[in-house]
Each structure stands twice: as C-alpha cells, then as structure tokens.
C-alpha atoms as a PDB file:
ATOM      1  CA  UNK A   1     -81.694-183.560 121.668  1.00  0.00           C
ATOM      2  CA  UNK A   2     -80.891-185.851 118.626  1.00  0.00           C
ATOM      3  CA  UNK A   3     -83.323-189.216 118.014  1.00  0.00           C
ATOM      4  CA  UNK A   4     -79.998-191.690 118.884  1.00  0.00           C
ATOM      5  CA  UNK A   5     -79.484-189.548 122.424  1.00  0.00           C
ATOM      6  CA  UNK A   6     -83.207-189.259 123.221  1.00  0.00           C
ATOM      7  CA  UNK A   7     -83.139-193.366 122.497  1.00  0.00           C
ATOM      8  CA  UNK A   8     -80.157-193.877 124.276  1.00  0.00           C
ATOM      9  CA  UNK A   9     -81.342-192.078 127.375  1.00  0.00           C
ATOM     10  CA  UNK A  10     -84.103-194.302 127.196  1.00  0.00           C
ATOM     11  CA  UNK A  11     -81.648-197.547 126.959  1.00  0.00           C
ATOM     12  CA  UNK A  12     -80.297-196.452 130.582  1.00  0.00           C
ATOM     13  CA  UNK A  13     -83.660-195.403 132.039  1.00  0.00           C
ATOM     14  CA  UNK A  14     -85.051-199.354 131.180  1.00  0.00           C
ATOM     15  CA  UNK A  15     -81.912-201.106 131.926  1.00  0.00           C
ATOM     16  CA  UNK A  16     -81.878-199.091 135.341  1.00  0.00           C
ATOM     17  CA  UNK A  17     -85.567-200.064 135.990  1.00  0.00           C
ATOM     18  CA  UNK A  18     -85.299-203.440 135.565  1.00  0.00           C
ATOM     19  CA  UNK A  19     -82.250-203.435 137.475  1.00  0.00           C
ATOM     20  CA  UNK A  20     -83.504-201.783 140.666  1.00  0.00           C
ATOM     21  CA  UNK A  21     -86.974-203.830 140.146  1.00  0.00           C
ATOM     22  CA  UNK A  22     -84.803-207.016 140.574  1.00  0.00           C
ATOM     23  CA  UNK A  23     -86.224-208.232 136.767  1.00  0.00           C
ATOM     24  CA  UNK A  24     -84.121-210.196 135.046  1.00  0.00           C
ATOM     25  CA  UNK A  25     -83.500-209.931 131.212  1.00  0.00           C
ATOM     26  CA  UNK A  26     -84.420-213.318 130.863  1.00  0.00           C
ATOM     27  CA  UNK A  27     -87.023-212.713 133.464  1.00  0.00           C
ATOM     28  CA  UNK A  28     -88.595-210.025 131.465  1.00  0.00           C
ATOM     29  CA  UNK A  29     -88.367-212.086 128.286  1.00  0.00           C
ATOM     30  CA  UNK A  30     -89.932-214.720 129.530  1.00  0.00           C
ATOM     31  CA  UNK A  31     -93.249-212.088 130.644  1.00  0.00           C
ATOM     32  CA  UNK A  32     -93.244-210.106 127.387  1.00  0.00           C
ATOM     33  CA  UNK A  33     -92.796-213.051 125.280  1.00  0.00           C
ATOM     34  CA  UNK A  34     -89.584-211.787 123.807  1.00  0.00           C
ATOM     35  CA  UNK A  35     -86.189-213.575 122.935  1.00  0.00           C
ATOM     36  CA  UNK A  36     -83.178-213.538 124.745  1.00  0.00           C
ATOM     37  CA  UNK A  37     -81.721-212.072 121.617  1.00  0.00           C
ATOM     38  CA  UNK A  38     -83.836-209.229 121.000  1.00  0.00           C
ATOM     39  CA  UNK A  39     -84.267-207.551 124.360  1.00  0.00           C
ATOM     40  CA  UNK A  40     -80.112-207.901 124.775  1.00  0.00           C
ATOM     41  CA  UNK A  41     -80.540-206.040 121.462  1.00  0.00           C
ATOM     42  CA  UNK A  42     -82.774-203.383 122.191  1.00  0.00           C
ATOM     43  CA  UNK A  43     -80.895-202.727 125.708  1.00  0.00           C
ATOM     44  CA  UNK A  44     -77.560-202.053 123.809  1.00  0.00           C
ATOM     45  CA  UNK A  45     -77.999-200.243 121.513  1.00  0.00           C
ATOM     46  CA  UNK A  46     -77.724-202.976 118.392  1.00  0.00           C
ATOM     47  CA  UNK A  47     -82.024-202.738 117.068  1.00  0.00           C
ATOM     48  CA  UNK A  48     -84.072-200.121 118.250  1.00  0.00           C
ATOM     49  CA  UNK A  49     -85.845-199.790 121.494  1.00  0.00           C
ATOM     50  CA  UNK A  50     -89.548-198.413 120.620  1.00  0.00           C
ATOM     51  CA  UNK A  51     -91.407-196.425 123.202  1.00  0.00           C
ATOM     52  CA  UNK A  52     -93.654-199.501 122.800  1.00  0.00           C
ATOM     53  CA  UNK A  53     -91.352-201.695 124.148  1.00  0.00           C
ATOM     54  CA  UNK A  54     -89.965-199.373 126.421  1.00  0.00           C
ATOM     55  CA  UNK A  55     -93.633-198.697 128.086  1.00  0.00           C
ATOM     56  CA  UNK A  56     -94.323-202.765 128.275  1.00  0.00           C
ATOM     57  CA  UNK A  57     -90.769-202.862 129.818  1.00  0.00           C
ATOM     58  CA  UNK A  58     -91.142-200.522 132.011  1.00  0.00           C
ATOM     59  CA  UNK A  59     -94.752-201.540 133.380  1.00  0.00           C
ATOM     60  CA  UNK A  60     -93.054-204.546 134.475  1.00  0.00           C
ATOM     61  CA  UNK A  61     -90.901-202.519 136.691  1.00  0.00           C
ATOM     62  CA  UNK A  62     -94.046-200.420 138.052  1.00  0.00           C
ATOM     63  CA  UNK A  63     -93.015-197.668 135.618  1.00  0.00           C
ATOM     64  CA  UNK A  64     -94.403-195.550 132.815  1.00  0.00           C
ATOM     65  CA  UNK A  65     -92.886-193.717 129.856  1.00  0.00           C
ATOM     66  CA  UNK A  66     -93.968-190.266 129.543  1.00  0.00           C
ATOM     67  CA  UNK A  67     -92.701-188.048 126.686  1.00  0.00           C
ATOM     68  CA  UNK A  68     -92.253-183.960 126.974  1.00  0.00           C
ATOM     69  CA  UNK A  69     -92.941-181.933 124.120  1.00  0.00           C
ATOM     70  CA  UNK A  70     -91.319-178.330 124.223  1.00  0.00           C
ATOM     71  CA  UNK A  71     -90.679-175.637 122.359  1.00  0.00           C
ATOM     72  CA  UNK A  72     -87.391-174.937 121.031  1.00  0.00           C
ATOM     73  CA  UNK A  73     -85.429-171.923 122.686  1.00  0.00           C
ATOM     74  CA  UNK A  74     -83.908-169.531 120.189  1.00  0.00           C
ATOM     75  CA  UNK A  75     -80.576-168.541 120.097  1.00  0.00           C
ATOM     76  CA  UNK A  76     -80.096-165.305 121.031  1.00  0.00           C
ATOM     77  CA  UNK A  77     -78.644-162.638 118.219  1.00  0.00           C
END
C-alpha cells in the first residue's frame, strides 16, 4: 500500500468517525483548536492529515488510530 492510499484510507476512516459521532467540522475545530481552513484541508486531501491529527481527531469520536506493521509477501517465481 502506497503512503497517498494508506493516507487516504485514513481521510475516510476520520471523516466517517466524526460523521457517525455526530461532530461537526466546525465542532471539532472549535475542541482541537484548529481552523476551519485546515481541518477542511486535511479531510480532502489538499495538506496532509498526520497520524497526530488523525489520533486527536479520532479521540474526539471515542476512537483510536492503531497502525499494523507486516511483512511483505513475496511474489511467487
């Protein structure tokens, strides 16, 4: 999985989470102490969403990021 899919998965997972946690952008923004302007950012794609902001996020919406590390299959020959 490439960097922009892993961050865009992450994009859906946050926008989802707020959405089913009945948060608000602005509603989040105003918690986190964030503009308007940068979480609309972050949540489309146009500056990057960090796993730090994605965790603080996320805790608003009784969540928690949690990254898998695995080893890479190898093709077979």
């Amino acid at each position: 999985m490439s960097a922009d899919t892993a961050e865009a998965q992450l994009r859906a997972h946050v926008r989802t989470a707020l959405a089913t946690a009945r948060i608000s952008q602005a509603e989040a923004c105003r918690r986190l102490g964030v503009s308007t302007k940068h979480m609309s950012q972050m949540l489309t794609g146009a500056a990057p969403l960090t796993l730090g902001w994605a965790e603080q996020i996320l805790a608003l919406c009784g969540k928690r990021v949690v990254v898998n590390v695995r080893r890479r299959s190898r093709p077979s020959a």
